[in-house]
Protein backbone atom coordinates (compact mmCIF):
# COMPACT_ATOMS: atom_id res chain seq x y z
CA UNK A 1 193.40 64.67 125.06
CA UNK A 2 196.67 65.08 122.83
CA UNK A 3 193.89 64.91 119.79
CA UNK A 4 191.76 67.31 121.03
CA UNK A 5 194.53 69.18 121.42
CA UNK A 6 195.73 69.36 118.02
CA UNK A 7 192.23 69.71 116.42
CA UNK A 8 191.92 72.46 118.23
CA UNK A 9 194.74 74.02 116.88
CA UNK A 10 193.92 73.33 113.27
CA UNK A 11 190.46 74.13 113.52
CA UNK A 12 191.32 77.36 115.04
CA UNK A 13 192.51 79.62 112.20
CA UNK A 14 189.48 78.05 109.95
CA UNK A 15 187.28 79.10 112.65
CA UNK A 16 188.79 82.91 112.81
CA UNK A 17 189.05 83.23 109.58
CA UNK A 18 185.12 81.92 108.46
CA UNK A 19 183.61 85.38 110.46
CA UNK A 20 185.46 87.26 108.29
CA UNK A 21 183.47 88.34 105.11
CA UNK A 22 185.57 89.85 102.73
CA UNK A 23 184.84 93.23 102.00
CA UNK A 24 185.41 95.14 98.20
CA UNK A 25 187.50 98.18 98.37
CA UNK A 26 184.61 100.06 97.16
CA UNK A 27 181.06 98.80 96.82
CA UNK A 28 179.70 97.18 93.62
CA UNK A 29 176.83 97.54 92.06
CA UNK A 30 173.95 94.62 91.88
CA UNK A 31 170.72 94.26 90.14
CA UNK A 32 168.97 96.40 92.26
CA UNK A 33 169.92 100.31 91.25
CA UNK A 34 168.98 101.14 94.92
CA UNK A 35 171.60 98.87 96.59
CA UNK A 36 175.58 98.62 96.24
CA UNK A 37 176.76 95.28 97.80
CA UNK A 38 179.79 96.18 100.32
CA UNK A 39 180.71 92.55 101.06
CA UNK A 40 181.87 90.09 98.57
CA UNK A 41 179.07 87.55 98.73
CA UNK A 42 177.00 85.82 96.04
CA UNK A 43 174.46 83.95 98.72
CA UNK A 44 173.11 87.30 100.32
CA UNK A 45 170.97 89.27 97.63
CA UNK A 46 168.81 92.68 98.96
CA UNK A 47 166.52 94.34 96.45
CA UNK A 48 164.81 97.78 97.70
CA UNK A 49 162.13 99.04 95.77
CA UNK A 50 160.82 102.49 96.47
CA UNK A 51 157.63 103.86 97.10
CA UNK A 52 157.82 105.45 93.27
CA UNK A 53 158.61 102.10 91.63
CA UNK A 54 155.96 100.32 93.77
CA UNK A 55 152.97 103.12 92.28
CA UNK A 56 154.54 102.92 88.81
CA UNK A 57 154.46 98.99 88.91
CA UNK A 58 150.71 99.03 90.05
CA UNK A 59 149.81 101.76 87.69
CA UNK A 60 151.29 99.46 85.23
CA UNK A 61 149.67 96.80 85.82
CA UNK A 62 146.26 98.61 86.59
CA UNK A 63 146.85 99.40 82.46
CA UNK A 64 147.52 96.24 81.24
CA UNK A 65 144.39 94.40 83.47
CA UNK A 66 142.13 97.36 82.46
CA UNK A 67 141.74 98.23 86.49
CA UNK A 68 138.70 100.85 86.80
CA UNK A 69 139.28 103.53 89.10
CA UNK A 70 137.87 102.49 92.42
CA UNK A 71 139.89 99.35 91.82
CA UNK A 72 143.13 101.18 91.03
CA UNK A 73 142.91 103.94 94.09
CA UNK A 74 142.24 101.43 96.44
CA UNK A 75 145.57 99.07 95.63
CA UNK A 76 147.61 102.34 95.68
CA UNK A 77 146.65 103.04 98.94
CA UNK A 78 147.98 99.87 99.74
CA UNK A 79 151.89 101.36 98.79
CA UNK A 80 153.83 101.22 102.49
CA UNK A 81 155.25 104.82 103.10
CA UNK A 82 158.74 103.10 102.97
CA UNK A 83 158.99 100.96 100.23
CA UNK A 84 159.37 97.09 100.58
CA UNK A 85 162.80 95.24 101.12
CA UNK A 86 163.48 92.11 99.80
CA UNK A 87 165.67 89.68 100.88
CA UNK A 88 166.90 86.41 99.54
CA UNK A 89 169.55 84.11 100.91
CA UNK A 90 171.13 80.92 99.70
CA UNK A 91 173.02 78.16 101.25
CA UNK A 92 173.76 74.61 100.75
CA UNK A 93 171.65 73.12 103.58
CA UNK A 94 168.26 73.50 104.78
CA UNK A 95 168.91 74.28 107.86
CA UNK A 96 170.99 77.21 107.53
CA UNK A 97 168.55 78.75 105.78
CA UNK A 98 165.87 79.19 108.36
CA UNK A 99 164.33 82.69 108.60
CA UNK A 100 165.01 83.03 112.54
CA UNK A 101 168.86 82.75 111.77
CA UNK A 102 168.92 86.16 109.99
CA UNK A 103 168.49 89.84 111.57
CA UNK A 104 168.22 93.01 109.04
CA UNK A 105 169.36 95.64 110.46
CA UNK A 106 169.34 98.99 108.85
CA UNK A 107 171.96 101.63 110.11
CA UNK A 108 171.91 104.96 109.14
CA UNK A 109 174.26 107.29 107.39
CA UNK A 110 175.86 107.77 110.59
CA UNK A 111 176.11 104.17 111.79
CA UNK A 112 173.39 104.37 114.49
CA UNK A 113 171.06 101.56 114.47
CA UNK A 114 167.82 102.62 112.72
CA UNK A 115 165.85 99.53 112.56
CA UNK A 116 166.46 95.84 113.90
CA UNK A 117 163.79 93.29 112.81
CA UNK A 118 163.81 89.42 112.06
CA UNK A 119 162.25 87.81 108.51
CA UNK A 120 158.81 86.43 110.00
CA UNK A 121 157.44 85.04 106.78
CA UNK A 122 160.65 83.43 105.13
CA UNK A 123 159.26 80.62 102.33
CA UNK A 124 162.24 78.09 101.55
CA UNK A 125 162.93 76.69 97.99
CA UNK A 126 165.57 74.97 96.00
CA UNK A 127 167.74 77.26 94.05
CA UNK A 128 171.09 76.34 92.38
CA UNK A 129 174.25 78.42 93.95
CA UNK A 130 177.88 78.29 92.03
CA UNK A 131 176.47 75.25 90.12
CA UNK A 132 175.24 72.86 93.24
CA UNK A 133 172.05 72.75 94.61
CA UNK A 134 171.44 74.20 97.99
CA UNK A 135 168.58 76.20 99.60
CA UNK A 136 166.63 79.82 99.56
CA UNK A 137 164.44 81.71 102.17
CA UNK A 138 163.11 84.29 100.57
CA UNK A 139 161.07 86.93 102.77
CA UNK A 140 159.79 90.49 102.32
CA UNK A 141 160.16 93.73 104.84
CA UNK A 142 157.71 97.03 104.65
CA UNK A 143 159.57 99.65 105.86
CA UNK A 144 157.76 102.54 107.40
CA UNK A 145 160.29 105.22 106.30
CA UNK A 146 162.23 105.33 103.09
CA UNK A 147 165.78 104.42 102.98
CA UNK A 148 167.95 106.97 101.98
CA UNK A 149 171.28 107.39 100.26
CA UNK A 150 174.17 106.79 102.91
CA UNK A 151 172.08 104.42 105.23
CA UNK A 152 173.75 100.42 105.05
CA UNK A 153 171.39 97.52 105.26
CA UNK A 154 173.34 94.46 107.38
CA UNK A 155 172.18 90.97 107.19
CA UNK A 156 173.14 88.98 110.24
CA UNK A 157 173.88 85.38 109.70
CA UNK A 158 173.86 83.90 113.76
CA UNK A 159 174.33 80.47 112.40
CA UNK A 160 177.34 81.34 110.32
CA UNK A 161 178.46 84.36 112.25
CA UNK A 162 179.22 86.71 109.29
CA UNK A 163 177.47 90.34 108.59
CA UNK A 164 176.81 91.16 104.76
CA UNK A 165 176.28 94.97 104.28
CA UNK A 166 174.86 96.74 101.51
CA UNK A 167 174.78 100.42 101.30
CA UNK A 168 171.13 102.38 99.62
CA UNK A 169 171.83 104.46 97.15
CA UNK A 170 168.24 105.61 96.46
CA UNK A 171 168.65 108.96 95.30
């Protein structure tokens, strides 16, 4: 009992202190020009492309494949209304990277919940994080609506219960 005891007391500011994601005093850029990264993390990446870069990236490649016009209507009616979101997320076991973990979740400028939706169709693959192998789910959202300057895309990570943010700045 007396070890139990005393585990539990170490254990307990590890604990309190792991669902705490440290947060930059003001957000940072990433590779994505649409998305600022709020939370210091380097395992959470978001990448939001528009409904503009999706046309110009099928235009482009309707020019370099030599697409006739039929061919090159009928893919850009395929564009979603709201862009695509992109998600990938590494850690250093498999099974912490399952798809049902993670919620995105999509507030608005005003902090009311917008959308609330689970990655279906996460594919895992190695990846290297920090130098040591671990694991990537990679999955894909279409959005319905654009997301606008102000609004804050939140992964939510059950199994280690943190929240990464990351705040659109589309326009």
């Amino acid at each position: 009992m007396r070890k139990v005891l005393l585990s539990a007391l170490f254990l307990a500011p590890l604990l309190a202190a792991a669902q705490n994601v440290k947060k930059h005093s003001s957000p940072q850029p990433t590779k994505d020009v649409n998305i600022l990264d709020v939370t210091a993390n380097k395992t959470t990446i978001i990448a939001y492309e528009t409904p503009k870069e999706l046309q110009a990236k099928i235009q482009r490649e309707a020019r370099a494949k030599k697409w006739n016009e039929a061919t090159r209507k009928e893919e850009l009616a395929k564009v979603p209304g709201g862009g695509v979101l992109l998600v990938d997320i590494s850690r250093y076991t498999v099974a912490s990277v399952d798809a049902k973990l993670f919620t995105i979740l999509v507030l608005d400028a005003n902090g009311q919940e917008k959308m609330r939706t689970k990655i279906n169709d996460g594919v895992v693959a190695p990846t290297i994080v920090a130098g040591v192998s671990a694991f990537k789910t990679s999955g894909k959202l279409v959005l319905d609506q654009p997301l606008k300057t102000g609004e804050v895309v939140c992964v939510l990570d059950e199994k280690e219960n943190k929240r990464y943010e990351f705040l659109v700045k589309n326009d």
